[in-house]
C-alpha atoms as a PDB file:
ATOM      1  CA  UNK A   1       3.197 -16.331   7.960  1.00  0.00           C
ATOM      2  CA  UNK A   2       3.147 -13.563  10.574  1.00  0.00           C
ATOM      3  CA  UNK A   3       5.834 -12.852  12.722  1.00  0.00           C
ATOM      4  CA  UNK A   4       6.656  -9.938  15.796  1.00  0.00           C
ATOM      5  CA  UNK A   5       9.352  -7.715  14.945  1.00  0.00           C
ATOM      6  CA  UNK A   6      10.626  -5.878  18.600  1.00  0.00           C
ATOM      7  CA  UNK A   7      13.417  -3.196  19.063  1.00  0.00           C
ATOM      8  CA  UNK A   8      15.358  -3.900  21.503  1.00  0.00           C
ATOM      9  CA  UNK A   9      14.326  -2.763  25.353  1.00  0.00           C
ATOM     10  CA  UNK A  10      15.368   1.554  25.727  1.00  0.00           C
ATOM     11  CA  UNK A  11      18.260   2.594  27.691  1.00  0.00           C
ATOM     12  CA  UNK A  12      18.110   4.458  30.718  1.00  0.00           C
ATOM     13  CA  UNK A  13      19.047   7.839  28.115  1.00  0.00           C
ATOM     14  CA  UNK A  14      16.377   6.181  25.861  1.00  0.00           C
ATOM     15  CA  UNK A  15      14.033   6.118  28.694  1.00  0.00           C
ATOM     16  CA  UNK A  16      14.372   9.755  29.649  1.00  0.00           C
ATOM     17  CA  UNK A  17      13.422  11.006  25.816  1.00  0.00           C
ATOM     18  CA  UNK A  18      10.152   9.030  26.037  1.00  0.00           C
ATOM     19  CA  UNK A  19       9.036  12.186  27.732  1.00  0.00           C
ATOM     20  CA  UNK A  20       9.071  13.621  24.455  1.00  0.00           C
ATOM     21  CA  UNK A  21       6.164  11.575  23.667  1.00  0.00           C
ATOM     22  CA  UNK A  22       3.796   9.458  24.658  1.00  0.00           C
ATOM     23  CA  UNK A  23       4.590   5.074  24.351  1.00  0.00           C
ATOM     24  CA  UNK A  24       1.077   3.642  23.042  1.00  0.00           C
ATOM     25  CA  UNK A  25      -0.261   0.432  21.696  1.00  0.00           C
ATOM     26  CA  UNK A  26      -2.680   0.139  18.727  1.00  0.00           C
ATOM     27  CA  UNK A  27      -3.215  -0.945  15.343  1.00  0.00           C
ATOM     28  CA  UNK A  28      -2.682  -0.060  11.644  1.00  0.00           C
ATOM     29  CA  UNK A  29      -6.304   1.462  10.868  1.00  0.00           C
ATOM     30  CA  UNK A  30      -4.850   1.527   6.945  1.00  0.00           C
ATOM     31  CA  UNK A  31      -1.435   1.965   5.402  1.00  0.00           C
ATOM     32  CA  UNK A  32      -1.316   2.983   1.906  1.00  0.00           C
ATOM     33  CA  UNK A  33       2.233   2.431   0.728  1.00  0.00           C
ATOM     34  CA  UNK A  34       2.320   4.516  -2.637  1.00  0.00           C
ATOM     35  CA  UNK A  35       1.885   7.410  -0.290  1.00  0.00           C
ATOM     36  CA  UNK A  36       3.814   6.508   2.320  1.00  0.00           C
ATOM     37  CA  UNK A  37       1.111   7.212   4.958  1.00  0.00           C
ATOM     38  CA  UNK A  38      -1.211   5.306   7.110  1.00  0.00           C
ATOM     39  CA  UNK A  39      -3.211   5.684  10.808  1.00  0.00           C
ATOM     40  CA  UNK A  40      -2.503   3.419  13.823  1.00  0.00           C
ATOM     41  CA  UNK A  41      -5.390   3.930  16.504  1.00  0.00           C
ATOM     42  CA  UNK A  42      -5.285   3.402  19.834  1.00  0.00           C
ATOM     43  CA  UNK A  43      -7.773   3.651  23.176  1.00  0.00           C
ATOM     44  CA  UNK A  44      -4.956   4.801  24.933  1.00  0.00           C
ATOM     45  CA  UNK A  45      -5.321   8.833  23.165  1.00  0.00           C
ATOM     46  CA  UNK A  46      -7.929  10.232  21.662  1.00  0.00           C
ATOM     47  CA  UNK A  47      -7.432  10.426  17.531  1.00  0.00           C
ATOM     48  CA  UNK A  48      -5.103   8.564  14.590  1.00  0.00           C
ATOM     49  CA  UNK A  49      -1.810   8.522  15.313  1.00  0.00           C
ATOM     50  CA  UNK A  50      -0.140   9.774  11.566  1.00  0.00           C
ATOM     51  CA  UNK A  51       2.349   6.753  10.850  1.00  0.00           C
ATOM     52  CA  UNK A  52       4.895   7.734   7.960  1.00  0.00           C
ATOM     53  CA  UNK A  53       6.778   4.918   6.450  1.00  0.00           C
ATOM     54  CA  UNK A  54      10.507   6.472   7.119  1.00  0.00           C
ATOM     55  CA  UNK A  55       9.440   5.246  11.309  1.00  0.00           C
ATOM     56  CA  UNK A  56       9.388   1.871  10.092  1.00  0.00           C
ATOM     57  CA  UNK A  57      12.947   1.769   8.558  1.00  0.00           C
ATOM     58  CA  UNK A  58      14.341   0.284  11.487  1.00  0.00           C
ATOM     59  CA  UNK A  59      12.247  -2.629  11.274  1.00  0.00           C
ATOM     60  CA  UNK A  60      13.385  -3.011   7.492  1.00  0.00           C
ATOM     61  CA  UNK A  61       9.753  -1.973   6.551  1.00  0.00           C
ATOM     62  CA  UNK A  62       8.144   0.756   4.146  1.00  0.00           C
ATOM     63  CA  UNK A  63       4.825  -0.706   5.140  1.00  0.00           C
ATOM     64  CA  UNK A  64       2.452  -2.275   6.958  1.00  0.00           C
ATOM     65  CA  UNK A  65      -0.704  -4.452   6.794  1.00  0.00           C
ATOM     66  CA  UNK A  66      -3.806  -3.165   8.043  1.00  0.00           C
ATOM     67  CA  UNK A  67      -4.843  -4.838  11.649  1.00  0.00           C
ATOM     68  CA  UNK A  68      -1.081  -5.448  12.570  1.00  0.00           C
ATOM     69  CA  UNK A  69      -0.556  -4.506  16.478  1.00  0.00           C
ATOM     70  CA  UNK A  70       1.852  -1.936  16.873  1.00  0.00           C
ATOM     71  CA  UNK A  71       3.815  -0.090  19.944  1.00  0.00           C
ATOM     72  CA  UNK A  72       5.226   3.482  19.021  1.00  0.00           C
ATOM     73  CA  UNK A  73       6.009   6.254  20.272  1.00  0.00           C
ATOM     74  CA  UNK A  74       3.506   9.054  19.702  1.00  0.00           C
ATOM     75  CA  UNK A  75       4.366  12.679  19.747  1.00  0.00           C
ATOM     76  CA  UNK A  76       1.467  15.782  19.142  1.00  0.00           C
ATOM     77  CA  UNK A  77       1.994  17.961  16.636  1.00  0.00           C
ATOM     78  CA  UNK A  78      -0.269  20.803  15.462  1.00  0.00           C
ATOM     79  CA  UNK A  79      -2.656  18.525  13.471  1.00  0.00           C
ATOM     80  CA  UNK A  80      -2.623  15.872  15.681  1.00  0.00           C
ATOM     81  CA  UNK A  81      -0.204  12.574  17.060  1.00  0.00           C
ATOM     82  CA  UNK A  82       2.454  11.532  15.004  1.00  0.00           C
ATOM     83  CA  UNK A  83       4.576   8.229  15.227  1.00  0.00           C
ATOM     84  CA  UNK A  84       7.937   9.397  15.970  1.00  0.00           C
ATOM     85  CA  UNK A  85       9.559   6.030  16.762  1.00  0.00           C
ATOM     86  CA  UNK A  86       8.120   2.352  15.896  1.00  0.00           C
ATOM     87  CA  UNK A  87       8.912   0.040  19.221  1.00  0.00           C
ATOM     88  CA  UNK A  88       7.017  -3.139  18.041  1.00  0.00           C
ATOM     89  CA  UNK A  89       5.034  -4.528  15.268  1.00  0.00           C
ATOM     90  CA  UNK A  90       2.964  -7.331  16.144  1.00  0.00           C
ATOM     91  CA  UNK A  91       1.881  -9.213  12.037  1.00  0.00           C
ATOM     92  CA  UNK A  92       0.153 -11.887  13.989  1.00  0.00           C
ATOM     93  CA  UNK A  93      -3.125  -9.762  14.049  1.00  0.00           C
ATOM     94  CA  UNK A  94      -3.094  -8.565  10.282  1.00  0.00           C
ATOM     95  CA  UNK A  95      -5.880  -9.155   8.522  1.00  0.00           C
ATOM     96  CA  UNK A  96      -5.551 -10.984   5.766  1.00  0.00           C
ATOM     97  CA  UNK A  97      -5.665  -9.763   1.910  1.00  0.00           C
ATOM     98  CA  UNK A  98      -9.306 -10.548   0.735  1.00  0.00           C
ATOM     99  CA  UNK A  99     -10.091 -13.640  -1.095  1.00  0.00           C
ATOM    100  CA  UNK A 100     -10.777 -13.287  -4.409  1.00  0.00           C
ATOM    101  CA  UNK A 101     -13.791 -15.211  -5.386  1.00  0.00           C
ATOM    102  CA  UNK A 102     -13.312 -15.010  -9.168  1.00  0.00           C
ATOM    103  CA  UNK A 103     -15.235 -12.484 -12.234  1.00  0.00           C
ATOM    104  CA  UNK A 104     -19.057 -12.725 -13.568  1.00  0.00           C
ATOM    105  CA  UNK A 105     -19.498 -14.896 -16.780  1.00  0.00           C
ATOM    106  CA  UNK A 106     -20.089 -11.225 -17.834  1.00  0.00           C
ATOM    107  CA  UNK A 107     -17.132  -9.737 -16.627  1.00  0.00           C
ATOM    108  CA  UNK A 108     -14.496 -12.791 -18.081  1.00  0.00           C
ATOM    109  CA  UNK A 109     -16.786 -12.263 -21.138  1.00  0.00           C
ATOM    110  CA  UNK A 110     -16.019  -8.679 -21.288  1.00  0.00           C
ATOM    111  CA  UNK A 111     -12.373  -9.448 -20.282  1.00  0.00           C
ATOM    112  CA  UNK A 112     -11.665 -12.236 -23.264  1.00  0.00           C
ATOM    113  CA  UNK A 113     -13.371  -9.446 -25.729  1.00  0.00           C
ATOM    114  CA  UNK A 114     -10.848  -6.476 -24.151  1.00  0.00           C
ATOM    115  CA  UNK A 115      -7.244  -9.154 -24.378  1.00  0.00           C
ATOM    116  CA  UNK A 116      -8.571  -9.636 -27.890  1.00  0.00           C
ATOM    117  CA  UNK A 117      -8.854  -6.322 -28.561  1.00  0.00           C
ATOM    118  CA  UNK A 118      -5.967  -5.092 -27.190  1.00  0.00           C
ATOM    119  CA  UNK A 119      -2.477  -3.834 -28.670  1.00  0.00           C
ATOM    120  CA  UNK A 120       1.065  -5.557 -28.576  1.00  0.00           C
ATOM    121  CA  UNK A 121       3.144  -5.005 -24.640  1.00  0.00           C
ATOM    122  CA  UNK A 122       4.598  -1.620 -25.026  1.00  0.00           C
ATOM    123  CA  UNK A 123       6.508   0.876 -22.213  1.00  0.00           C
ATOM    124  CA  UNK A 124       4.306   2.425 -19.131  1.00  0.00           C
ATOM    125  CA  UNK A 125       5.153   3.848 -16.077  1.00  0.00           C
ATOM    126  CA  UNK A 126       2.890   3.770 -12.946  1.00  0.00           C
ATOM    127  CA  UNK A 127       1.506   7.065 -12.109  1.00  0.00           C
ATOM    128  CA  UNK A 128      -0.259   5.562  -8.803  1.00  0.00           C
ATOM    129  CA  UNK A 129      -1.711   2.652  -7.611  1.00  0.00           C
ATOM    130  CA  UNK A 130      -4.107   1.885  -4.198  1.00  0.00           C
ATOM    131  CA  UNK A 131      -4.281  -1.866  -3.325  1.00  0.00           C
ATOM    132  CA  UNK A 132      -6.886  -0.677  -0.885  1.00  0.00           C
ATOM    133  CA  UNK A 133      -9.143   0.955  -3.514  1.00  0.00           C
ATOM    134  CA  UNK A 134      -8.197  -1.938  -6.143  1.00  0.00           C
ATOM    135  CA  UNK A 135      -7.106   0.353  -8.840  1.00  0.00           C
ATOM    136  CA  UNK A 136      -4.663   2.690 -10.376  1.00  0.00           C
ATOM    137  CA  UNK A 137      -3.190   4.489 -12.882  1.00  0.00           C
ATOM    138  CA  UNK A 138      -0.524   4.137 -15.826  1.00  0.00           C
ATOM    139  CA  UNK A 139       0.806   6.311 -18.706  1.00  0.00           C
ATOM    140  CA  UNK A 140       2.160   5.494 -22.049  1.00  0.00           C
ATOM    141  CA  UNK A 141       6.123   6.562 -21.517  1.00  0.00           C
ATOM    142  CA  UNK A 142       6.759  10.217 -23.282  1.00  0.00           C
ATOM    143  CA  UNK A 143       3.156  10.661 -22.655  1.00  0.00           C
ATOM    144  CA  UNK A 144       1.878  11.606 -19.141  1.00  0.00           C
ATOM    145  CA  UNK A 145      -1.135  13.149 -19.896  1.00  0.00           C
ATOM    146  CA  UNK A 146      -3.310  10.007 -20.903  1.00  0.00           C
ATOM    147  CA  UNK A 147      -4.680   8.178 -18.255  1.00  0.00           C
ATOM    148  CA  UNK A 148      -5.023   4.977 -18.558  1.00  0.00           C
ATOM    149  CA  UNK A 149      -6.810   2.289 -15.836  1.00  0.00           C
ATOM    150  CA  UNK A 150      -5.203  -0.792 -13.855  1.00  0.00           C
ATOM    151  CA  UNK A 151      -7.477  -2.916 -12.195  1.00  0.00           C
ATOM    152  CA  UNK A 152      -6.153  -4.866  -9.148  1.00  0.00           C
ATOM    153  CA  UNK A 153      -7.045  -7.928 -10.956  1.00  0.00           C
ATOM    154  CA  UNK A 154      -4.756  -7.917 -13.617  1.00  0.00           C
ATOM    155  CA  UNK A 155      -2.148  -7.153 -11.215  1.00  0.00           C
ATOM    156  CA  UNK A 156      -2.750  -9.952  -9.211  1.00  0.00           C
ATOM    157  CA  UNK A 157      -2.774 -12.050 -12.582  1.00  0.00           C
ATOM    158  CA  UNK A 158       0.176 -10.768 -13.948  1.00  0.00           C
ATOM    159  CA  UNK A 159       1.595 -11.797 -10.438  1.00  0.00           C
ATOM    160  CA  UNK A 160       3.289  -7.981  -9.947  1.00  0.00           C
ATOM    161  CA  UNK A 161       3.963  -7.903  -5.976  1.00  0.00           C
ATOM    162  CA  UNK A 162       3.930  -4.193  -5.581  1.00  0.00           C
ATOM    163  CA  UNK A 163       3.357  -1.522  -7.804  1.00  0.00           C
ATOM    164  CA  UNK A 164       4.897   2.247  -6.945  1.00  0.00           C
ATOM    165  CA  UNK A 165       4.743   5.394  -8.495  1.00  0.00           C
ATOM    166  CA  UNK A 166       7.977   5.664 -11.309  1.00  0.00           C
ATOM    167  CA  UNK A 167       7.610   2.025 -11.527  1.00  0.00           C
ATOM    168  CA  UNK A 168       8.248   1.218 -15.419  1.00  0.00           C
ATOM    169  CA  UNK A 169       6.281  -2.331 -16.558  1.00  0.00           C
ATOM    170  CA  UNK A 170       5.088  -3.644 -20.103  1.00  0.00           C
ATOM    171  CA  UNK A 171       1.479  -3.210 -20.726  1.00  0.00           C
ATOM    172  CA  UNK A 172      -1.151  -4.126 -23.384  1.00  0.00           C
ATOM    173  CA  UNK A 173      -3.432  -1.650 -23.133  1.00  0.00           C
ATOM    174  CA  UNK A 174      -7.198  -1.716 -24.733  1.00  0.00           C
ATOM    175  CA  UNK A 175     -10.447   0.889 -24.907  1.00  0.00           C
ATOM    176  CA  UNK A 176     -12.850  -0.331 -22.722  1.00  0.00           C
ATOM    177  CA  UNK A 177     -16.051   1.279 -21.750  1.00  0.00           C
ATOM    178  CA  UNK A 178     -14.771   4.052 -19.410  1.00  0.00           C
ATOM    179  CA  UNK A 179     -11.596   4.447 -21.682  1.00  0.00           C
ATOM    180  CA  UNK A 180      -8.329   3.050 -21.813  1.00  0.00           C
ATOM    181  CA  UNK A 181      -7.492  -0.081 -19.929  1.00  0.00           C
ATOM    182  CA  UNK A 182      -4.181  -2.172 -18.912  1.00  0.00           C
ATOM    183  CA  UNK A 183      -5.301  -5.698 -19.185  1.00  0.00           C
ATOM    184  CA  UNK A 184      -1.687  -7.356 -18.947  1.00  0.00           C
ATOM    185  CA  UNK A 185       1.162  -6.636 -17.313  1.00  0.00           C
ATOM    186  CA  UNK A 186       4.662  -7.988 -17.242  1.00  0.00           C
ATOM    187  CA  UNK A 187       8.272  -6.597 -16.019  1.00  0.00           C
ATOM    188  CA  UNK A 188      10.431  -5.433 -18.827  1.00  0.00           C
END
């Protein structure tokens, strides 16, 4: 369910330090919450308008779904606008996460063959992870120089809502074509 979140209306002091910047309406291009970073755009200025997670603290956010409307103040810096100050955020125009339409014969095949495969849940810690690209990154704990692959999918099977660099999770890990692979996940 989407919902608008609005700050209250400025002050008259409020008012005069919109001259530091410039208010604009636009919407989350992408927000990619293990970095902390996404774009808003807007036809009101020319470029992205950098929108760093600590501006949506006040609205009890550290992120934000692409396509949501948005109201900030925007402020140039050397390398371009910045979101100083959230005003409004507008879910109602999100897009939705995609639909998953399910895995290949092949790919369950393949799947089955790596769960079968695979060792006993043991200790990882997320190194990163990019619900926009689909995939990510764990390590073994006491070793953070082996790689090893997360898929999206088994996320969403394993029903994990977020996953954030530091995160610690259980993992059963297998070698699969490309190298190591989580294919389940649990809490601890």
């Amino acid at each position: 369910m989407f919902t608008t979140e609005r700050s209250p209306a400025p002050t008259p002091e409020q008012s005069e330090e919109l001259e530091d910047g410039r208010e604009v309406s636009g919407h989350v291009k992408w927000f990619d919450a293990t970095r902390g970073f996404g774009f808003v755009v807007s036809d009101e200025i020319d470029g992205d308008i950098l929108l760093h997670f600590s501006v949506l603290r006040d609205h009890g956010r550290r992120s934000v779904p692409e396509g949501a409307g948005m109201r900030v103040i925007a402020v140039e810096q050397e390398r371009g606008f910045q979101a100083r100050e959230v005003l409004d955020i507008d879910l109602s125009t999100a897009v939705a996460p995609r639909e998953h339409h399910g895995a290949s014969s092949a790919e369950r095949a393949d799947r089955v063959a790596l769960v079968e495969e695979a060792g006993e849940f043991e200790e990882v810690e997320v190194k990163w992870f990019n619900r926009v690209r689909g995939y990510g990154f764990v390590n073994r704990m006491g070793d953070p120089d082996t790689d090893i692959f997360v898929h999206m999918e088994t996320v969403r099977q394993a029903d994990v809502p977020e996953l954030l660099p530091g995160d610690q999770l259980l993992a059963r890990i297998a070698e699969g074509n490309k190298g190591l692979t989580v294919v389940d996940l649990r809490d601890p």
